[in-house]
PDB file of N, CA and C in Angstrom:
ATOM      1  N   UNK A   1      -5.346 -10.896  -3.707  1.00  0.00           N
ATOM      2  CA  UNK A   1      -6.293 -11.547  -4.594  1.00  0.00           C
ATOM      3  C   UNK A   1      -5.531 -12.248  -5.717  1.00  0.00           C
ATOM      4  N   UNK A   2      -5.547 -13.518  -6.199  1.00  0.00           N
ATOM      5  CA  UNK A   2      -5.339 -13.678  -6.967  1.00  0.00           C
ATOM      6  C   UNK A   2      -5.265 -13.800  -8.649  1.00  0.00           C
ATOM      7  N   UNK A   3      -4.220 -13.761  -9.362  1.00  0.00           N
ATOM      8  CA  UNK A   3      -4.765 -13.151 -10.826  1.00  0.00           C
ATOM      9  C   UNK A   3      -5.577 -13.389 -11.657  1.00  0.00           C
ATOM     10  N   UNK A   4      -6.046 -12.569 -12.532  1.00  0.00           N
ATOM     11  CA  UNK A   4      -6.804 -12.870 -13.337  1.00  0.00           C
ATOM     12  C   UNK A   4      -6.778 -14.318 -14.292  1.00  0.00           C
ATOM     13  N   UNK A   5      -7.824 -14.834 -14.514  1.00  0.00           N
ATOM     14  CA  UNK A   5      -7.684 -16.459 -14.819  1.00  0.00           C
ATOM     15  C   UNK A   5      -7.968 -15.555 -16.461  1.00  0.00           C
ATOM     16  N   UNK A   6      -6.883 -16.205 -17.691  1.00  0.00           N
ATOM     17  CA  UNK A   6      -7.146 -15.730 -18.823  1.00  0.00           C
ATOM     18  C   UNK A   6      -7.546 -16.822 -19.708  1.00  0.00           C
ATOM     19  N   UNK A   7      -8.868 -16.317 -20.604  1.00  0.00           N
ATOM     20  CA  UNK A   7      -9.712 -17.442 -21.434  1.00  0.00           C
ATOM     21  C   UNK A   7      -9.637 -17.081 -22.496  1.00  0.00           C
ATOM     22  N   UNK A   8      -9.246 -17.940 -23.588  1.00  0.00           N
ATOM     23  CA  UNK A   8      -9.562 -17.394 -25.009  1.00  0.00           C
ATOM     24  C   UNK A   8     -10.573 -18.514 -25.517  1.00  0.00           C
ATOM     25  N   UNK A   9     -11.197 -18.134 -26.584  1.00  0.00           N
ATOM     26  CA  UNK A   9     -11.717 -19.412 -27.760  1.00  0.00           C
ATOM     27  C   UNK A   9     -11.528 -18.830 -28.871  1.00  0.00           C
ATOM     28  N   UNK A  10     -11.797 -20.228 -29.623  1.00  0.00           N
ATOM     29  CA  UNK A  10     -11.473 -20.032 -30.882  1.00  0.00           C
ATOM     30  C   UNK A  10     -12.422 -20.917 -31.683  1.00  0.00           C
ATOM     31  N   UNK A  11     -13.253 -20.483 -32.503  1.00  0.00           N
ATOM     32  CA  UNK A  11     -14.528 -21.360 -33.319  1.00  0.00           C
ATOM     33  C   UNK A  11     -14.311 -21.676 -35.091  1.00  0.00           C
ATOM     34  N   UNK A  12     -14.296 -22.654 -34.753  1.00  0.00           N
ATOM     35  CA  UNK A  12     -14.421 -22.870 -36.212  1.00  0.00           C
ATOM     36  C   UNK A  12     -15.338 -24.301 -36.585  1.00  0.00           C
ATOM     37  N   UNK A  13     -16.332 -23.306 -37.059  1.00  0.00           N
ATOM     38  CA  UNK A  13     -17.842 -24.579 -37.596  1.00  0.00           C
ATOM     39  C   UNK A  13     -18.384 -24.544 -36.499  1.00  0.00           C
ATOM     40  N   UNK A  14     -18.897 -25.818 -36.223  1.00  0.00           N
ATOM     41  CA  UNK A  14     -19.563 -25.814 -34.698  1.00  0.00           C
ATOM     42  C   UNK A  14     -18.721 -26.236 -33.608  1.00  0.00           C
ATOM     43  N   UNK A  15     -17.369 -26.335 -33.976  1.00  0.00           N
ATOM     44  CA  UNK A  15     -16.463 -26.493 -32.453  1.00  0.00           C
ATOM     45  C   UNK A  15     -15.517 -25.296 -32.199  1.00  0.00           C
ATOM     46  N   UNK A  16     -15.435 -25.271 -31.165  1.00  0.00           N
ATOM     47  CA  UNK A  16     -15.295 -24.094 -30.078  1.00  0.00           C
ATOM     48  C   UNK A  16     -14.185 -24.774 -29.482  1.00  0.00           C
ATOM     49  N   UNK A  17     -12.537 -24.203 -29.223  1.00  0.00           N
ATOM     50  CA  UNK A  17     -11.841 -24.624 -28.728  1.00  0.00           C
ATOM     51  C   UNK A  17     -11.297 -24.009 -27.537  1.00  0.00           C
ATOM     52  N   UNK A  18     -11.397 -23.903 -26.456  1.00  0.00           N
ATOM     53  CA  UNK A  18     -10.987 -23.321 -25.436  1.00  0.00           C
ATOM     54  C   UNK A  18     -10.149 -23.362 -24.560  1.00  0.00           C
ATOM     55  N   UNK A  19      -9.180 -22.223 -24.066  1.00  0.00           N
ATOM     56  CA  UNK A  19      -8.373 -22.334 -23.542  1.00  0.00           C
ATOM     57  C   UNK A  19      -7.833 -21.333 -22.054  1.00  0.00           C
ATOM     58  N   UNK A  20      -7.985 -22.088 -21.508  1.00  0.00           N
ATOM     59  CA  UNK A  20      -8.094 -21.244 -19.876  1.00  0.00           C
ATOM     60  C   UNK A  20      -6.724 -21.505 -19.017  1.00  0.00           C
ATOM     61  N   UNK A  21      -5.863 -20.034 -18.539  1.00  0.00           N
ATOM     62  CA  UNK A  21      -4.667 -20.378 -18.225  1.00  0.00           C
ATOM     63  C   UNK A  21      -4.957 -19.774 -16.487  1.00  0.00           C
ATOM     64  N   UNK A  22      -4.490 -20.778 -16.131  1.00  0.00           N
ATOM     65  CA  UNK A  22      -5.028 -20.571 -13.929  1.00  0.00           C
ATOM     66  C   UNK A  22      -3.620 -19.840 -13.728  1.00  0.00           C
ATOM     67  N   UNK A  23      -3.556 -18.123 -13.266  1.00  0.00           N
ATOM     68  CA  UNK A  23      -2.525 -18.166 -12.460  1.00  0.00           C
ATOM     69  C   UNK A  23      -2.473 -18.812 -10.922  1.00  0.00           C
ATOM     70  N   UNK A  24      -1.872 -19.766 -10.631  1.00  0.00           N
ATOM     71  CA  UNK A  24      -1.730 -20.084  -9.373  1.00  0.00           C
ATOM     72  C   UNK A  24      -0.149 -20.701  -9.114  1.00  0.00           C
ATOM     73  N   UNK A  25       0.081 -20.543  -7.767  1.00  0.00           N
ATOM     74  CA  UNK A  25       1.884 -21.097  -7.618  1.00  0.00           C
ATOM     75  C   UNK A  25       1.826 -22.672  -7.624  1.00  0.00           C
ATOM     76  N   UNK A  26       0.751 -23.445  -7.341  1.00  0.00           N
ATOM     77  CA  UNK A  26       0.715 -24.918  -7.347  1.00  0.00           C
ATOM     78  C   UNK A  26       1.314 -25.739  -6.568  1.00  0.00           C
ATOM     79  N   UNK A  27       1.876 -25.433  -5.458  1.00  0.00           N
ATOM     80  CA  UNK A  27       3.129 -25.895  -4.440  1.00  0.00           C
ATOM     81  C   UNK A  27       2.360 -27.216  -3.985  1.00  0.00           C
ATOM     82  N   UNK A  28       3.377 -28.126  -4.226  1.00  0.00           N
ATOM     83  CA  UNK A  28       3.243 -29.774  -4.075  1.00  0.00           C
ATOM     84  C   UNK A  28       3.820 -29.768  -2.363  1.00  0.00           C
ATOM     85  N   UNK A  29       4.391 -29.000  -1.808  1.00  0.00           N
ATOM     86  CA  UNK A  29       4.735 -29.254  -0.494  1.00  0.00           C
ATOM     87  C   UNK A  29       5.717 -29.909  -0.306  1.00  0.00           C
ATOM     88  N   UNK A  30       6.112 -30.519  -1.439  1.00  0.00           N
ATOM     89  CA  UNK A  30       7.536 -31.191  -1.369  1.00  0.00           C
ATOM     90  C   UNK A  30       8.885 -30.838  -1.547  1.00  0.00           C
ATOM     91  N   UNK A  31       8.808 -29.450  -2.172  1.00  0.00           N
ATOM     92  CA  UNK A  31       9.892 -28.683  -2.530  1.00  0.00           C
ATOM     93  C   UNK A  31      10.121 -27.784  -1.104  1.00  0.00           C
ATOM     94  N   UNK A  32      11.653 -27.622  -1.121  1.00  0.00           N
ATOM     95  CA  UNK A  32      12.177 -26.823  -0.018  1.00  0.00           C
ATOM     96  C   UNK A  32      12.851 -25.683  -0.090  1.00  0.00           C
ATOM     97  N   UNK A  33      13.105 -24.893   0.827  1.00  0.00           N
ATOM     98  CA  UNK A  33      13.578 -23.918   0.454  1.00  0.00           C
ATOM     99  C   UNK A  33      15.474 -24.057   0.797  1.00  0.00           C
ATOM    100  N   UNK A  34      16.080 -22.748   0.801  1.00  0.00           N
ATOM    101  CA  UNK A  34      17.486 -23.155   1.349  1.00  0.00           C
ATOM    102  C   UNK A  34      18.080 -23.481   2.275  1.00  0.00           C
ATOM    103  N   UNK A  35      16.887 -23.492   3.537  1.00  0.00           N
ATOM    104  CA  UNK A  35      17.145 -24.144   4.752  1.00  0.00           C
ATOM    105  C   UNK A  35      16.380 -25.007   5.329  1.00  0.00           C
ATOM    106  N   UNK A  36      15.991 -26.154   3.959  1.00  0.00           N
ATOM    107  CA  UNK A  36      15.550 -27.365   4.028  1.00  0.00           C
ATOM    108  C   UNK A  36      14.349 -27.302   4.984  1.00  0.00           C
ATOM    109  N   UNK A  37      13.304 -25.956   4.709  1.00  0.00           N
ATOM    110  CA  UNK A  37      12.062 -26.259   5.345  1.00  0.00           C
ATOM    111  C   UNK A  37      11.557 -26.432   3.755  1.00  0.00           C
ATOM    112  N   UNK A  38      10.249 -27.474   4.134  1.00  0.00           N
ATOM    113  CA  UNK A  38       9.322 -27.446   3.015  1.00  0.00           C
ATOM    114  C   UNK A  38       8.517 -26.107   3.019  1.00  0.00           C
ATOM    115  N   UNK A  39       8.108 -26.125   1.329  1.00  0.00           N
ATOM    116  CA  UNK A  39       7.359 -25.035   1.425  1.00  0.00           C
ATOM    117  C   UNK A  39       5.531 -25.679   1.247  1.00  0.00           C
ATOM    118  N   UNK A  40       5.384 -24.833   2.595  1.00  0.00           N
ATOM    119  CA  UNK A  40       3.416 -25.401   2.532  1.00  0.00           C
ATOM    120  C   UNK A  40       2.943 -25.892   1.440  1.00  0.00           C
ATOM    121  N   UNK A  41       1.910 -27.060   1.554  1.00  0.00           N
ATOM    122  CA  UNK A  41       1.518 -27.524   0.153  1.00  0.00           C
ATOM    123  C   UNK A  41       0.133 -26.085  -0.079  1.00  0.00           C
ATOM    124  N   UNK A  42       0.476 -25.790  -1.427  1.00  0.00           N
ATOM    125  CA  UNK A  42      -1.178 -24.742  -1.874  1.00  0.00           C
ATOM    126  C   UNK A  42      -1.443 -25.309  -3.425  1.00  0.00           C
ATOM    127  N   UNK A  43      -2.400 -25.413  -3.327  1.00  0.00           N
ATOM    128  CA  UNK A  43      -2.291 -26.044  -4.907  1.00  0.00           C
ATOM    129  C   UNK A  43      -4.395 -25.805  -5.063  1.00  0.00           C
ATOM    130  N   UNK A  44      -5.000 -25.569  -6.446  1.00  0.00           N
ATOM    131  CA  UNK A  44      -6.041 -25.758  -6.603  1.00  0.00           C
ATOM    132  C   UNK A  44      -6.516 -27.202  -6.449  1.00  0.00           C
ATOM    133  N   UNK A  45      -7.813 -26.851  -5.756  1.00  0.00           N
ATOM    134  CA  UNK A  45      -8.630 -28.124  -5.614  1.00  0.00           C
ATOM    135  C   UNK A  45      -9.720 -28.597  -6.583  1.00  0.00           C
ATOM    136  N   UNK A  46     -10.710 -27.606  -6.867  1.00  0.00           N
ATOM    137  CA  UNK A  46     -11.818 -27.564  -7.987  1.00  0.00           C
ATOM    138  C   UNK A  46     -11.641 -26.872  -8.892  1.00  0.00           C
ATOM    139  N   UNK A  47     -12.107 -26.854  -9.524  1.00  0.00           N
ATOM    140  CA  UNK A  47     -11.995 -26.459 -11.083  1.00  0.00           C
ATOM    141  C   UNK A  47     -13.380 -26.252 -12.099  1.00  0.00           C
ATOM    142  N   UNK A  48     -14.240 -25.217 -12.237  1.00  0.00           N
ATOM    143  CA  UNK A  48     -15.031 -25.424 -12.595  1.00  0.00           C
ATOM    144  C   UNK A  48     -15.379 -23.923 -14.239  1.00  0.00           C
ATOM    145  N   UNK A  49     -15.985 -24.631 -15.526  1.00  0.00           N
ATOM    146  CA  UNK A  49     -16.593 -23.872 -16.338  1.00  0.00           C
ATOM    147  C   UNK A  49     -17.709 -23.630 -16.549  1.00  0.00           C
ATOM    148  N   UNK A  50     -18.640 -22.685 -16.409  1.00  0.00           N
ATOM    149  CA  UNK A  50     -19.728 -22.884 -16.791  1.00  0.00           C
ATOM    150  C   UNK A  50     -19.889 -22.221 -17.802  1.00  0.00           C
ATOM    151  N   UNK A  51     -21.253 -22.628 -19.254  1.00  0.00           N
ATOM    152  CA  UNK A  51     -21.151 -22.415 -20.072  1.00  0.00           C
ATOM    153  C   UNK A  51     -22.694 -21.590 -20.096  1.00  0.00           C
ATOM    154  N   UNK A  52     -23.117 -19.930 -20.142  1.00  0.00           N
ATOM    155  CA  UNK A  52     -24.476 -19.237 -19.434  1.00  0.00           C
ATOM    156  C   UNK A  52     -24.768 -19.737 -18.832  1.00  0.00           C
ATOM    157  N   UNK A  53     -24.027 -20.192 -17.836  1.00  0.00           N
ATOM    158  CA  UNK A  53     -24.791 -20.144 -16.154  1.00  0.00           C
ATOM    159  C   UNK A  53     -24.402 -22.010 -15.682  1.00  0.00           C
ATOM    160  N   UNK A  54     -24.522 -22.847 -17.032  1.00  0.00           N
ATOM    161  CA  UNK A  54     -24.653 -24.016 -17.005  1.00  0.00           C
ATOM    162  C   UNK A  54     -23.446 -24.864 -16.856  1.00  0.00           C
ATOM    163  N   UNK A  55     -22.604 -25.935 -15.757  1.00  0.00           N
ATOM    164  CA  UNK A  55     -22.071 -26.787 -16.135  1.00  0.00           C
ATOM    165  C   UNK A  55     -21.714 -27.117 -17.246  1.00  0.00           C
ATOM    166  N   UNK A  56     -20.537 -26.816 -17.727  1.00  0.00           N
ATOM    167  CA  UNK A  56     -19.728 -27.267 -18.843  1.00  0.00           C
ATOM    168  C   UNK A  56     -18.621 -28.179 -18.375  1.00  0.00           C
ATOM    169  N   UNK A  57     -17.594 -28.123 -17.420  1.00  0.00           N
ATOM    170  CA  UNK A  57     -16.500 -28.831 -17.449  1.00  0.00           C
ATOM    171  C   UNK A  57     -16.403 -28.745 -15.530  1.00  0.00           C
ATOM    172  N   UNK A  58     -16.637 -29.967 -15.152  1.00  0.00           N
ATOM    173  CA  UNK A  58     -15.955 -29.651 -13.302  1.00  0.00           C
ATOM    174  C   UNK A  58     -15.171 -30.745 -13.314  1.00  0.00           C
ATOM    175  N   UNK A  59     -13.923 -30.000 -12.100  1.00  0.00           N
ATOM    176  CA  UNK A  59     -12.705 -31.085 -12.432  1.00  0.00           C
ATOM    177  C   UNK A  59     -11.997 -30.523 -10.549  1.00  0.00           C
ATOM    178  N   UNK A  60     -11.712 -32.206 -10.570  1.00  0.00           N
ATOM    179  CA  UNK A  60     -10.893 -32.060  -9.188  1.00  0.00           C
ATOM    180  C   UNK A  60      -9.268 -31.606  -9.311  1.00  0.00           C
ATOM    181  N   UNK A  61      -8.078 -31.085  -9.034  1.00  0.00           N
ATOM    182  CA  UNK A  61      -7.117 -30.868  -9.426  1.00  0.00           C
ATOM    183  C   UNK A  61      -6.289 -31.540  -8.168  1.00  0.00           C
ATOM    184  N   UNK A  62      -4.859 -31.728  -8.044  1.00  0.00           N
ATOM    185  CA  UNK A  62      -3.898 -32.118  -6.954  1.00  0.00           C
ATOM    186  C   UNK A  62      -2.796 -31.463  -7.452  1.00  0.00           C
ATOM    187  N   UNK A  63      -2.029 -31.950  -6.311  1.00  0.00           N
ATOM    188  CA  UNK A  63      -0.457 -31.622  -6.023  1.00  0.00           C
ATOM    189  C   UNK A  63       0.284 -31.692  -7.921  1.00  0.00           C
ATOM    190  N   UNK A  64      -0.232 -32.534  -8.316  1.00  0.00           N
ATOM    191  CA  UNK A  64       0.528 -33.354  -9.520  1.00  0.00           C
ATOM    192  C   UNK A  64       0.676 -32.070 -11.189  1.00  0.00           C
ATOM    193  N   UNK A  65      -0.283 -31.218 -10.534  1.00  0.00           N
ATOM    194  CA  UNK A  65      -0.442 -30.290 -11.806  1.00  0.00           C
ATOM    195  C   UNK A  65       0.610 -28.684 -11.923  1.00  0.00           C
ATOM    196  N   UNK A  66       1.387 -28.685 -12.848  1.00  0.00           N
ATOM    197  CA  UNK A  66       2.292 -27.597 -12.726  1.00  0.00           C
ATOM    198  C   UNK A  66       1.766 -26.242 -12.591  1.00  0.00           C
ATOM    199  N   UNK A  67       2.891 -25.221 -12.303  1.00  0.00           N
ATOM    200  CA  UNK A  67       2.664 -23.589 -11.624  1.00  0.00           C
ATOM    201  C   UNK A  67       2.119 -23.416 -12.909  1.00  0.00           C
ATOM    202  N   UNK A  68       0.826 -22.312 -12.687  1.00  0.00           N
ATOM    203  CA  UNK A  68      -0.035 -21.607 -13.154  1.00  0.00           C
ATOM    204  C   UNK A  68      -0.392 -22.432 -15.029  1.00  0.00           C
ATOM    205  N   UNK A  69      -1.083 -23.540 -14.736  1.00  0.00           N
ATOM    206  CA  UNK A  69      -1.889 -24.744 -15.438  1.00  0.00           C
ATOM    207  C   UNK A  69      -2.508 -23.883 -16.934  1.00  0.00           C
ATOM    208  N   UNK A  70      -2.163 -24.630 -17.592  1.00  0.00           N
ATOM    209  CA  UNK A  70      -3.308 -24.426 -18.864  1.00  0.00           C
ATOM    210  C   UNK A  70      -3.742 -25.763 -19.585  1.00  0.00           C
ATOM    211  N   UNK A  71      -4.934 -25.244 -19.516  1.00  0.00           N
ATOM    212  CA  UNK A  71      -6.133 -26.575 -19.824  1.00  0.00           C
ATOM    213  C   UNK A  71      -6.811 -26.106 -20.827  1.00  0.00           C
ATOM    214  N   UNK A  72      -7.140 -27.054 -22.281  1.00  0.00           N
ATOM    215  CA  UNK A  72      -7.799 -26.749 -23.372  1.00  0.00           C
ATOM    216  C   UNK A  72      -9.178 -27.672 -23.487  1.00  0.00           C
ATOM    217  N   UNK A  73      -9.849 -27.474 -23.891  1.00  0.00           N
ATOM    218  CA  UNK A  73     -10.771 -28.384 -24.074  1.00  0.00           C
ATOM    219  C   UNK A  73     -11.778 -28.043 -25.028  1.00  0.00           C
ATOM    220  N   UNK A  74     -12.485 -28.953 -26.254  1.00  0.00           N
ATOM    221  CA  UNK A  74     -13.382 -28.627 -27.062  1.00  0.00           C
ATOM    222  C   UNK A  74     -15.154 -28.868 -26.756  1.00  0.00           C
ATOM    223  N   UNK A  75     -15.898 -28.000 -27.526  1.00  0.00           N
ATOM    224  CA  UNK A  75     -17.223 -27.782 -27.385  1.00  0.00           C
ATOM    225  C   UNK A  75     -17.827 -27.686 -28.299  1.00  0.00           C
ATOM    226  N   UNK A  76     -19.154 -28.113 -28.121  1.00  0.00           N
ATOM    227  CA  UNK A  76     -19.506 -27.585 -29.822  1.00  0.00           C
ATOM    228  C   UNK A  76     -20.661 -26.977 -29.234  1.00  0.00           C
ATOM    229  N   UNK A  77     -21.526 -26.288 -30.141  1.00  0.00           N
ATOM    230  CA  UNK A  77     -22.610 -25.642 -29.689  1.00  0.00           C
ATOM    231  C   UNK A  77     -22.378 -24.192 -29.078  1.00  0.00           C
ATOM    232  N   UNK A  78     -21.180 -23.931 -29.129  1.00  0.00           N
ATOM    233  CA  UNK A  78     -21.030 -22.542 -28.177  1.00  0.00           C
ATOM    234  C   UNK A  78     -21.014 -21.497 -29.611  1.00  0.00           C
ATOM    235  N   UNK A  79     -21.712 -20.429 -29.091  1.00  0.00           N
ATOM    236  CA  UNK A  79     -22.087 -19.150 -30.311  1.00  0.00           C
ATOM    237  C   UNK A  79     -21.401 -17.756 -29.320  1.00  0.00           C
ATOM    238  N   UNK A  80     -21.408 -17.014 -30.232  1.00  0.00           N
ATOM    239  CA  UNK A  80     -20.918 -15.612 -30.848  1.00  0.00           C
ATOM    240  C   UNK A  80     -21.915 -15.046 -29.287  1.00  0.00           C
ATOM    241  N   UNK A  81     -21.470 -14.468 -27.653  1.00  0.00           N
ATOM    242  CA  UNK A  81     -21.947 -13.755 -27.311  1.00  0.00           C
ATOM    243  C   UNK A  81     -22.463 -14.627 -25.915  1.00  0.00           C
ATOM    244  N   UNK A  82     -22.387 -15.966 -25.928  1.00  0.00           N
ATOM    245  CA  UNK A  82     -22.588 -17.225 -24.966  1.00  0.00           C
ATOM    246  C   UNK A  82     -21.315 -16.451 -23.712  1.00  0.00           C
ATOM    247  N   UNK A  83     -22.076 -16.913 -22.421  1.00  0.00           N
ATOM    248  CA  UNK A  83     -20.660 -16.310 -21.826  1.00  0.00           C
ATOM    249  C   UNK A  83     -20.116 -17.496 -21.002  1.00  0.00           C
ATOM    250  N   UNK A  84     -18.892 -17.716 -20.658  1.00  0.00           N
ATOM    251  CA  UNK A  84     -17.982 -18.715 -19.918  1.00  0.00           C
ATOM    252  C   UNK A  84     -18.075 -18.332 -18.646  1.00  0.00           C
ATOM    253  N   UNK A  85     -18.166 -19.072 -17.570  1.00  0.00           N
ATOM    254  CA  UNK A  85     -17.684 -18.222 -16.177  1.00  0.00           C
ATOM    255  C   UNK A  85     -16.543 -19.526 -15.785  1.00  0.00           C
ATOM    256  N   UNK A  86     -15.230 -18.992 -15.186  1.00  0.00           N
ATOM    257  CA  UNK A  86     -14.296 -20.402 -14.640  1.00  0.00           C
ATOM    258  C   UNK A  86     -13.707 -19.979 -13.856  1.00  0.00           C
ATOM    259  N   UNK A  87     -14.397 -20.829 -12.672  1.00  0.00           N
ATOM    260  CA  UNK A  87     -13.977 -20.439 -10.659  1.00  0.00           C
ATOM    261  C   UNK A  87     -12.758 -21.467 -10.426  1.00  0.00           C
ATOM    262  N   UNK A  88     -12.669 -21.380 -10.207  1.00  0.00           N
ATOM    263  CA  UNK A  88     -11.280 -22.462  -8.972  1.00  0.00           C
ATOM    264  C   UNK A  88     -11.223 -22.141  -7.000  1.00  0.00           C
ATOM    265  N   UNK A  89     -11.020 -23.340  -6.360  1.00  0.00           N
ATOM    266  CA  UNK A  89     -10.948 -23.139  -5.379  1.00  0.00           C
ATOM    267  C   UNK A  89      -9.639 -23.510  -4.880  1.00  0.00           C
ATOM    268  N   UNK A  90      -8.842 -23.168  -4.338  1.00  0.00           N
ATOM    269  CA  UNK A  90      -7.305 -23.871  -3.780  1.00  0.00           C
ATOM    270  C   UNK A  90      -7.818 -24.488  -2.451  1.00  0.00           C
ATOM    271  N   UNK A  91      -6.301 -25.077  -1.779  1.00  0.00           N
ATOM    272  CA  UNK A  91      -7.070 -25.606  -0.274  1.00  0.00           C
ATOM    273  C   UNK A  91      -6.521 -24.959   0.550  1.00  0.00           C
ATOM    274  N   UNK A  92      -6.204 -23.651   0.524  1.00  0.00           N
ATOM    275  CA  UNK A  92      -6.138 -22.919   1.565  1.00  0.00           C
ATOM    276  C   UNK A  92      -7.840 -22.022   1.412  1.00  0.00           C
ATOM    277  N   UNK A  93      -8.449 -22.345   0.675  1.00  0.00           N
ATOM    278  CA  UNK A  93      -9.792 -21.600   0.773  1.00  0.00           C
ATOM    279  C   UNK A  93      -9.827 -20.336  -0.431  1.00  0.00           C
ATOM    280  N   UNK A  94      -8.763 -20.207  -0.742  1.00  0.00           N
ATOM    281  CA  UNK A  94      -8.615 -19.075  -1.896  1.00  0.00           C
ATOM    282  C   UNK A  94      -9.591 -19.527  -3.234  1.00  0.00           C
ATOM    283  N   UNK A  95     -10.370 -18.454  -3.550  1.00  0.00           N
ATOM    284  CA  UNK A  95     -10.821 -18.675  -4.647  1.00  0.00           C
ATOM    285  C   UNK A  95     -10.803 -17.280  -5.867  1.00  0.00           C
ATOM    286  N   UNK A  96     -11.167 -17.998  -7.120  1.00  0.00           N
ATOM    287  CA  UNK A  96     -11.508 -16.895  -8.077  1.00  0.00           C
ATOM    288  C   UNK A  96     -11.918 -17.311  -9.249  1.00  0.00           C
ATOM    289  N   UNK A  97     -12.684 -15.994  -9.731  1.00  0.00           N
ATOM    290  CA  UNK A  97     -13.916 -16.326 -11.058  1.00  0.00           C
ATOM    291  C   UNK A  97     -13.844 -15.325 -11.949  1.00  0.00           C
ATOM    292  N   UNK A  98     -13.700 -16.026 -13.203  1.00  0.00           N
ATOM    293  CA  UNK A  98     -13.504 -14.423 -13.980  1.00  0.00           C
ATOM    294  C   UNK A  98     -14.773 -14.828 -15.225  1.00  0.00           C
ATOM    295  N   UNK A  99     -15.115 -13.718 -15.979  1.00  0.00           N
ATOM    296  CA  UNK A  99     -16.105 -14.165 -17.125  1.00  0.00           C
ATOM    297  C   UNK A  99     -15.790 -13.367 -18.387  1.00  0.00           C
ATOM    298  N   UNK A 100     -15.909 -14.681 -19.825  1.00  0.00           N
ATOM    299  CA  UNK A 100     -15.360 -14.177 -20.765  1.00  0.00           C
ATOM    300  C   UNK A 100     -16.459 -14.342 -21.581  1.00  0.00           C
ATOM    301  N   UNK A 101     -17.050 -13.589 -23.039  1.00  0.00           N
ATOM    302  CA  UNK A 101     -17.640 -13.144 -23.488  1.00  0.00           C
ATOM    303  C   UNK A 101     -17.123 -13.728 -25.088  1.00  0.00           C
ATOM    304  N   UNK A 102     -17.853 -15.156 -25.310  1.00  0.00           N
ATOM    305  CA  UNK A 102     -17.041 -15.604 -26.592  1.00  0.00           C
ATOM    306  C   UNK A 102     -17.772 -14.476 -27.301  1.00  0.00           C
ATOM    307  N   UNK A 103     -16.282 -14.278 -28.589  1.00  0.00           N
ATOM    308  CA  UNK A 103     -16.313 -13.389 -29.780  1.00  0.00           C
ATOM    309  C   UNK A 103     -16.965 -14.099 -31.064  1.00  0.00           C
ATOM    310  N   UNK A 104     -16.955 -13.064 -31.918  1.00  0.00           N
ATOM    311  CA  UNK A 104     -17.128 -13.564 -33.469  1.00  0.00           C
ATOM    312  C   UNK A 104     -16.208 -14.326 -34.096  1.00  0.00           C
ATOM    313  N   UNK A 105     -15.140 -14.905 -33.482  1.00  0.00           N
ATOM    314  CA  UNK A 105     -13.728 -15.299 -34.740  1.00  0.00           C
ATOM    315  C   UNK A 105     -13.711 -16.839 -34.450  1.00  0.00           C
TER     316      UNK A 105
END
């Protein structure tokens, strides 16, 4: 299974800054090993946040994005207790979803 996807935020006023780190290996398929086989391309494909239940952020990903990605992005409107959910799918079919529970700070 793959690891836990880790989310923090951080609020100040009405914007909400968020930050979600994907463990994944990201393999572009172009890199080889020491006996010049490539190593399989695996890399995330979708990318998705939802903000209680709702579409907040969906995003296609490729080859082009480095091992285990961190992506920030701002919000406003998000309160004390709102919850995040953020899935990813790779293209070997692997997926995972974790859910974070914005705080008071």
């Amino acid at each position: 299974m793959p690891e836990q996807i880790k989310i923090r935020t951080l609020t100040q006023g009405d914007i909400t800054d968020i930050r979600i780190l994907l463990q994944h290996p990201m393999e572009t398929g172009q890199r080889r090993d020491d006996k010049g086989q490539s190593f399989p391309p695996h890399y995330i494909q979708l990318f998705n946040v939802l903000l209680n239940g709702k579409p907040l952020i969906e995003g296609q990903l490729n080859t082009s994005i480095s091992k285990n990605p961190l992506f920030t992005f701002k919000a406003k409107g998000i309160r004390p207790g709102d919850k995040l959910t953020v899935n990813w799918t790779d293209n070997l079919g692997d997926k995972r979803q974790d859910e974070y529970t914005v705080s008071q700070t």
